[in-house]
PDB file of N, CA and C in Angstrom:
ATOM      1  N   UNK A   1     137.607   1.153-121.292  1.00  0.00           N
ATOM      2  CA  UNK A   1     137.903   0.722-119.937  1.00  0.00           C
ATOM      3  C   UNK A   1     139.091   1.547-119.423  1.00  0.00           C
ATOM      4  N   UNK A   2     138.883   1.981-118.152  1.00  0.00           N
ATOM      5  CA  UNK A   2     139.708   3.014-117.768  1.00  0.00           C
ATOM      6  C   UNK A   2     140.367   2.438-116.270  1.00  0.00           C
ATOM      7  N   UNK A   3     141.659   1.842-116.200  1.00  0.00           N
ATOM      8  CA  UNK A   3     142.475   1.046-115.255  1.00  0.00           C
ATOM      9  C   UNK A   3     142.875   1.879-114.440  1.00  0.00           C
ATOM     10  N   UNK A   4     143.343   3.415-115.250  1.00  0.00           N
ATOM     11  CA  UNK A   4     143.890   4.028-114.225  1.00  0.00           C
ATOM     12  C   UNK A   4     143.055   4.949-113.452  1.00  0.00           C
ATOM     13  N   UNK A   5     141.912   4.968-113.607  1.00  0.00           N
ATOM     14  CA  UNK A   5     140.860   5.759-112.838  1.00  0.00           C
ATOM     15  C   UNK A   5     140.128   4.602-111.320  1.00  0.00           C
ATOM     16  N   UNK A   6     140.635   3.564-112.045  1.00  0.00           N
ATOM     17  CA  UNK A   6     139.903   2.448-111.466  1.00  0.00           C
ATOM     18  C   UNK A   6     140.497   2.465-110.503  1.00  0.00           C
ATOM     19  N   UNK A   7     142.308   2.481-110.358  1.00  0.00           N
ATOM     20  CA  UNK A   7     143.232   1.927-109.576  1.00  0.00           C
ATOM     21  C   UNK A   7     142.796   3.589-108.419  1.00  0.00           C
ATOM     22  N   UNK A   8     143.249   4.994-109.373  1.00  0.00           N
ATOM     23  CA  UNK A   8     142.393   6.195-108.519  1.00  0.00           C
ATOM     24  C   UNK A   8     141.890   5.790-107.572  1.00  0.00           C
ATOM     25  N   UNK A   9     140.350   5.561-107.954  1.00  0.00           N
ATOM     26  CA  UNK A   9     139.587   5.470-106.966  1.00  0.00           C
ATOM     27  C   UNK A   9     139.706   3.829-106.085  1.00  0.00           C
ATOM     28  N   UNK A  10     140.452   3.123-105.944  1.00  0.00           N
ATOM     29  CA  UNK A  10     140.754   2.454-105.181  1.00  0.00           C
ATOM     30  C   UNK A  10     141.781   2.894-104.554  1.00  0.00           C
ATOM     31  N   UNK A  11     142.784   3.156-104.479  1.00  0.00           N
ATOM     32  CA  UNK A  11     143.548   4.083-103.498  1.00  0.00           C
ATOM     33  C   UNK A  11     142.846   5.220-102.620  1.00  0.00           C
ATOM     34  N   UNK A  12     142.089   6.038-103.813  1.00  0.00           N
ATOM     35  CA  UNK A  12     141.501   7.137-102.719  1.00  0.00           C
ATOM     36  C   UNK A  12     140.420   6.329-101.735  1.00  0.00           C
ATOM     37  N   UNK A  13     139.701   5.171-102.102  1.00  0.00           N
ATOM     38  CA  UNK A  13     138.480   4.546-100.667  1.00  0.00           C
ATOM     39  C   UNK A  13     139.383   4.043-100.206  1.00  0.00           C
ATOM     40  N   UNK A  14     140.797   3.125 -99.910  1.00  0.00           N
ATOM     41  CA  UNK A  14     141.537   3.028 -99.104  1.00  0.00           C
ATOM     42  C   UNK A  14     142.299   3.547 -98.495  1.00  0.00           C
ATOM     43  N   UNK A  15     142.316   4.719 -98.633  1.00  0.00           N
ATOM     44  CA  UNK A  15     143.355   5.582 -98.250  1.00  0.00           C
ATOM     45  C   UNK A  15     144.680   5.334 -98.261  1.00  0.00           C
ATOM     46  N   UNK A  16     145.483   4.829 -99.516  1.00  0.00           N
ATOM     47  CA  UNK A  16     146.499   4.699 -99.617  1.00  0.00           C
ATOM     48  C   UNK A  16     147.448   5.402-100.256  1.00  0.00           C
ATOM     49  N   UNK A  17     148.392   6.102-100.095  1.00  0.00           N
ATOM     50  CA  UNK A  17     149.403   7.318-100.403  1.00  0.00           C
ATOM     51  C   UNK A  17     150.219   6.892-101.760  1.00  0.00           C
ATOM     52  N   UNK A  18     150.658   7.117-102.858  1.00  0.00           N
ATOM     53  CA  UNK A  18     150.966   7.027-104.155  1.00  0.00           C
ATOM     54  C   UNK A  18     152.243   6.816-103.543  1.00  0.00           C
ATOM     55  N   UNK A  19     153.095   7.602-102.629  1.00  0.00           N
ATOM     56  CA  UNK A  19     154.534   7.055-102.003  1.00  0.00           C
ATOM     57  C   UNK A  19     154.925   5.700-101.762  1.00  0.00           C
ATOM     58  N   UNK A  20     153.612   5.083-100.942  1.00  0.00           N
ATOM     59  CA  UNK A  20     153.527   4.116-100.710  1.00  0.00           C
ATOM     60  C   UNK A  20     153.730   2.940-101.814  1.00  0.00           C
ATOM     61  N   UNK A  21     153.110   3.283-102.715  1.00  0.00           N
ATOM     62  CA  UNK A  21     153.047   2.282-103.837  1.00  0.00           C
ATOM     63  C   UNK A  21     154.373   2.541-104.686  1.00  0.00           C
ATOM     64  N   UNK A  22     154.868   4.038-104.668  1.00  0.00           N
ATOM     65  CA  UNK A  22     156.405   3.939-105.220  1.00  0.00           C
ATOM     66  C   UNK A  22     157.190   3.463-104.940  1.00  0.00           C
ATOM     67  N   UNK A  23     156.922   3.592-103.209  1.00  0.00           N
ATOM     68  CA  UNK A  23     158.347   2.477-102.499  1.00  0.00           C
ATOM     69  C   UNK A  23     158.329   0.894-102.913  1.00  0.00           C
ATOM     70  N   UNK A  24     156.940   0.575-102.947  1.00  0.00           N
ATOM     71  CA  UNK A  24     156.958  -0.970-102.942  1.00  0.00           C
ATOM     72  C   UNK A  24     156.982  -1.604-104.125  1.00  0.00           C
ATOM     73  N   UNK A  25     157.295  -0.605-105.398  1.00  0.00           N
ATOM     74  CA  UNK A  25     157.360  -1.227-106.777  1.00  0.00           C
ATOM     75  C   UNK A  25     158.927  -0.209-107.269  1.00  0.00           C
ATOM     76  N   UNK A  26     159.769   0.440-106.580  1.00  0.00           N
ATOM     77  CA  UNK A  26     160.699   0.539-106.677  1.00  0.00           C
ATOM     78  C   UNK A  26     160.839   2.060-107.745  1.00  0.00           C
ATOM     79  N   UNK A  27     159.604   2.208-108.005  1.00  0.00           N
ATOM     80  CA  UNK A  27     159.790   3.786-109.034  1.00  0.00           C
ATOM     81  C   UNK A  27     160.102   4.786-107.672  1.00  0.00           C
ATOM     82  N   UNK A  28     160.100   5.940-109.088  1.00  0.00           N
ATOM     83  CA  UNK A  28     159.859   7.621-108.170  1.00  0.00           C
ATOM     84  C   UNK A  28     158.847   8.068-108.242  1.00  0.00           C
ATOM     85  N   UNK A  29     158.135   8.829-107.183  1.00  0.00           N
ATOM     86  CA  UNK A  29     156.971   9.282-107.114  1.00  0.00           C
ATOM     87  C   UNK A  29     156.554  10.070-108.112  1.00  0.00           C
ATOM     88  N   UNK A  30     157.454  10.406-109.117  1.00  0.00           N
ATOM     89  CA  UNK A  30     156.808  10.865-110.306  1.00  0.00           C
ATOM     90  C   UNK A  30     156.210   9.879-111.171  1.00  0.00           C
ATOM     91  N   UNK A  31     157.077   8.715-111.353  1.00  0.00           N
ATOM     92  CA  UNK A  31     156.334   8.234-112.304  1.00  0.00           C
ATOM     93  C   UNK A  31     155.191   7.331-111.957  1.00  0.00           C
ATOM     94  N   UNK A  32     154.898   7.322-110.557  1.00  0.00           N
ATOM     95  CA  UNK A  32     153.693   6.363-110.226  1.00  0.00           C
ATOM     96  C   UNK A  32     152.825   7.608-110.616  1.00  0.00           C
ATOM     97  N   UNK A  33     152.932   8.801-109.964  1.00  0.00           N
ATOM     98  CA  UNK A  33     151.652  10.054-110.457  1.00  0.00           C
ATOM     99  C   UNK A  33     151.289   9.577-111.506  1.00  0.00           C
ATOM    100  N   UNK A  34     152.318  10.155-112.473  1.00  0.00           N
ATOM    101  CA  UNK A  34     152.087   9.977-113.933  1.00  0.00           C
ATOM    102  C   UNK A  34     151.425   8.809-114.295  1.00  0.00           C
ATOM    103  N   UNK A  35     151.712   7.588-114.140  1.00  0.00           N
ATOM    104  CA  UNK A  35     150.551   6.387-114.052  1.00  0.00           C
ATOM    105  C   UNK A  35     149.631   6.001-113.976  1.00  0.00           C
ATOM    106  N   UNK A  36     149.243   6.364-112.588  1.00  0.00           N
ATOM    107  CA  UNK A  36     148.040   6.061-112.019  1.00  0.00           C
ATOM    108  C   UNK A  36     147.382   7.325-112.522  1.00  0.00           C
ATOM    109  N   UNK A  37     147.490   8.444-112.700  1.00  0.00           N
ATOM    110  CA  UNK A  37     146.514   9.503-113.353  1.00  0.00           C
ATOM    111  C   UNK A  37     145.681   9.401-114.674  1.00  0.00           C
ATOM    112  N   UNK A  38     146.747   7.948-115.669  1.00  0.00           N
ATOM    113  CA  UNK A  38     146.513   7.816-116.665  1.00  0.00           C
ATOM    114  C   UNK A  38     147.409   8.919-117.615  1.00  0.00           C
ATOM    115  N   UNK A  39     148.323   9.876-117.367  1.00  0.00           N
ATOM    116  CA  UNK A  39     149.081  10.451-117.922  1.00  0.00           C
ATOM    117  C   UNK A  39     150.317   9.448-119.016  1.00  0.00           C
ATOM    118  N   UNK A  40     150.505   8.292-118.795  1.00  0.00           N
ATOM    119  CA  UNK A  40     151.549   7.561-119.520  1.00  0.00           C
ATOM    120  C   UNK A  40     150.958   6.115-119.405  1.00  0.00           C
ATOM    121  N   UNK A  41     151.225   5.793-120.745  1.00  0.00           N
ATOM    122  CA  UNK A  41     150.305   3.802-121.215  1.00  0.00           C
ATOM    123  C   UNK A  41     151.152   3.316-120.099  1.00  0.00           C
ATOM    124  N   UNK A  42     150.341   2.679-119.104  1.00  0.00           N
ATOM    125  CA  UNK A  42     150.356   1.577-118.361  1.00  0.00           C
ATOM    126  C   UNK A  42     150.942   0.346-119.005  1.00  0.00           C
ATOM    127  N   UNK A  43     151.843  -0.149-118.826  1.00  0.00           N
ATOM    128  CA  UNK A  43     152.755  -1.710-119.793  1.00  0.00           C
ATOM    129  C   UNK A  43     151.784  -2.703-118.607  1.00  0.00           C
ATOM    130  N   UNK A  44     151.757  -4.189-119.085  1.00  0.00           N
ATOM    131  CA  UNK A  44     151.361  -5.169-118.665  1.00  0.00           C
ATOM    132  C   UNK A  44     151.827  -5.583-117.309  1.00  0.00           C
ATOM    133  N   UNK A  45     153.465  -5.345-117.126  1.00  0.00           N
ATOM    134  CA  UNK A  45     154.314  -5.106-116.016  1.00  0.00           C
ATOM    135  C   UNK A  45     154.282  -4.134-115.028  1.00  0.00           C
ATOM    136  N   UNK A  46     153.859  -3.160-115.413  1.00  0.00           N
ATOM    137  CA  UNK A  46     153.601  -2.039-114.416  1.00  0.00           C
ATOM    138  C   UNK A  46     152.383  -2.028-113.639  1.00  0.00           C
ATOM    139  N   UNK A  47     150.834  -2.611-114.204  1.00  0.00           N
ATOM    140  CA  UNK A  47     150.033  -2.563-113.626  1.00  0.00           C
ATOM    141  C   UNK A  47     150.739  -4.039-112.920  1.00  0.00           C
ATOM    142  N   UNK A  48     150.928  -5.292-113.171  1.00  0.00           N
ATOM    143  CA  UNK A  48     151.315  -6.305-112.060  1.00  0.00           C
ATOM    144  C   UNK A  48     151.877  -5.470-110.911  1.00  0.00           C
ATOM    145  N   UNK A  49     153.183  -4.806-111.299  1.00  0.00           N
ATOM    146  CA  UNK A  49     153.702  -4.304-110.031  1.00  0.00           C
ATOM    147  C   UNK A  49     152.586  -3.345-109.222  1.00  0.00           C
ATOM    148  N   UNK A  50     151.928  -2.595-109.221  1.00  0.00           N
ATOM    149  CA  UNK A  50     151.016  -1.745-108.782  1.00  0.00           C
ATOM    150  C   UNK A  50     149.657  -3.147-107.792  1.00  0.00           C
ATOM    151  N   UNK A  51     149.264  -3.739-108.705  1.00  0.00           N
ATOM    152  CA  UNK A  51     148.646  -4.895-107.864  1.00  0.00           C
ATOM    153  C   UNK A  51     149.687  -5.896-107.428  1.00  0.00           C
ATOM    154  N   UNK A  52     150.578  -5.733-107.280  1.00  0.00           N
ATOM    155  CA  UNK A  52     151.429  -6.382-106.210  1.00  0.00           C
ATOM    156  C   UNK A  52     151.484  -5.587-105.567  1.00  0.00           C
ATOM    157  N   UNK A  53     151.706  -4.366-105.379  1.00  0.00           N
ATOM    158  CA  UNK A  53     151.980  -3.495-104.015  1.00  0.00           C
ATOM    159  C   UNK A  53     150.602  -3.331-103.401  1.00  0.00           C
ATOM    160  N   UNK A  54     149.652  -3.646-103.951  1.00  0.00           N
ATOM    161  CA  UNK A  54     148.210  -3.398-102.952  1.00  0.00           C
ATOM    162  C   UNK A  54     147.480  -4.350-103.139  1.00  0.00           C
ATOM    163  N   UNK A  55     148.200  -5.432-103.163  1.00  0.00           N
ATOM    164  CA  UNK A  55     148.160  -6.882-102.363  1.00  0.00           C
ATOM    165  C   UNK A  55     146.455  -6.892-103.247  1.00  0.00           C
ATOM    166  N   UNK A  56     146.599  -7.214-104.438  1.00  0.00           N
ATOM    167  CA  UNK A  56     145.024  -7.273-105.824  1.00  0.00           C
ATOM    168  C   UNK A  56     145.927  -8.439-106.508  1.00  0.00           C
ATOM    169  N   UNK A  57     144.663  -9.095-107.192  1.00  0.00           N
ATOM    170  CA  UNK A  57     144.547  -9.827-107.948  1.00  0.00           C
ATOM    171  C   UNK A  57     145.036  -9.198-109.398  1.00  0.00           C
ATOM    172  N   UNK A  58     145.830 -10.044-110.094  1.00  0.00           N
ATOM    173  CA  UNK A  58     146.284  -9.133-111.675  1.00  0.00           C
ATOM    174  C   UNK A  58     145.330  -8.428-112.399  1.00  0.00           C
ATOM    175  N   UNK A  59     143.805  -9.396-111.922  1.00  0.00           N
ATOM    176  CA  UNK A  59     142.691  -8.581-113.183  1.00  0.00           C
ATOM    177  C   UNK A  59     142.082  -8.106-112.299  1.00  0.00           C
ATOM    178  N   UNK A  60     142.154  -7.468-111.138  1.00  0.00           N
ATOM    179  CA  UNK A  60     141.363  -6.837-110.244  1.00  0.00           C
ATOM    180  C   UNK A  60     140.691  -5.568-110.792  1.00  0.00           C
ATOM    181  N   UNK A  61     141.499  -4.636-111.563  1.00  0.00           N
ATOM    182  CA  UNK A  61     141.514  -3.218-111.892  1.00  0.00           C
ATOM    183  C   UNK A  61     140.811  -3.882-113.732  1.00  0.00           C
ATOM    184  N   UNK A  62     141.153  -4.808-114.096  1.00  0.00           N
ATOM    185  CA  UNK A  62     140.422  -5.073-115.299  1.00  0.00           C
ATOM    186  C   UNK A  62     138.712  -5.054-114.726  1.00  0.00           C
ATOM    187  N   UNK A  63     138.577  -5.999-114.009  1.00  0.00           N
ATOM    188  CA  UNK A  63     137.133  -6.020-113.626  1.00  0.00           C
ATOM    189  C   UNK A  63     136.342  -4.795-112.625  1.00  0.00           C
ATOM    190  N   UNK A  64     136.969  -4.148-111.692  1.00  0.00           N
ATOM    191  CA  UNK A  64     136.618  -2.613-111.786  1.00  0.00           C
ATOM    192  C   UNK A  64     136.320  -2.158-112.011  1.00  0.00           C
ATOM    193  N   UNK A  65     137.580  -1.717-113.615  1.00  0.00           N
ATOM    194  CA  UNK A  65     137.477  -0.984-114.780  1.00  0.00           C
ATOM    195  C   UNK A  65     136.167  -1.075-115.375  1.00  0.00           C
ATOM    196  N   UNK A  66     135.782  -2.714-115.379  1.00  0.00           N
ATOM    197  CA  UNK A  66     134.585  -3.119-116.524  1.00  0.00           C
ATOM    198  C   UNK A  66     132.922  -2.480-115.280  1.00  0.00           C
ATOM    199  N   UNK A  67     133.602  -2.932-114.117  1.00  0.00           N
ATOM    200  CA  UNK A  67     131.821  -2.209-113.733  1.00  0.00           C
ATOM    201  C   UNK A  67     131.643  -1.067-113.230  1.00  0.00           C
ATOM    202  N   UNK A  68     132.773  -0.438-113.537  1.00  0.00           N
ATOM    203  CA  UNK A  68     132.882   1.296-113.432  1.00  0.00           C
ATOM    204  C   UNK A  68     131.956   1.283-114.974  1.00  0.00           C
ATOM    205  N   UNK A  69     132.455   1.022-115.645  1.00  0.00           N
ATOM    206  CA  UNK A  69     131.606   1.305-116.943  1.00  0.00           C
ATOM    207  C   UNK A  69     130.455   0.313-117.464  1.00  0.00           C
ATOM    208  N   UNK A  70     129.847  -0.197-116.346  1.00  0.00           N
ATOM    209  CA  UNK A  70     128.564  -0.675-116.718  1.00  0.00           C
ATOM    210  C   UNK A  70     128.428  -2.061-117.047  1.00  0.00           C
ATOM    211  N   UNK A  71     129.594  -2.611-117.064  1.00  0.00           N
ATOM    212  CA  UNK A  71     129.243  -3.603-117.888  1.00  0.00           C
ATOM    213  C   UNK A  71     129.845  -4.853-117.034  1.00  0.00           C
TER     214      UNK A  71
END
């Protein structure tokens, strides 16, 4: 299951800017890149903050994740 591809492509069909989500969870735009690309393990806390800034449910990107891959 892949969260951070999931969260990807929900930003890219909403058109929402990675800045955006840095400002509202308090990182630097590096390390949301790095995140959301899947470049660095996602902690339990970091994806909350990320679905807090785009106003999702905690397991939103869990269930996504799961029917991005079929299941």
């Amino acid at each position: 299951m892949n969260i951070a591809l999931a969260i990807q492509d929900y930003i890219r069909l909403n058109k929402i800017k990675q800045t955006e989500i840095a400002e509202k969870c308090g990182w630097s735009k590096q390390k949301t890149s790095v995140m959301i690309r899947g470049q660095q393990k996602m902690a339990a806390e970091d994806l909350a903050a990320i679905c807090d800034a785009l106003g999702v449910p905690y397991d939103y990107f869990y269930k996504l994740a799961a029917e991005q891959e079929g299941g």
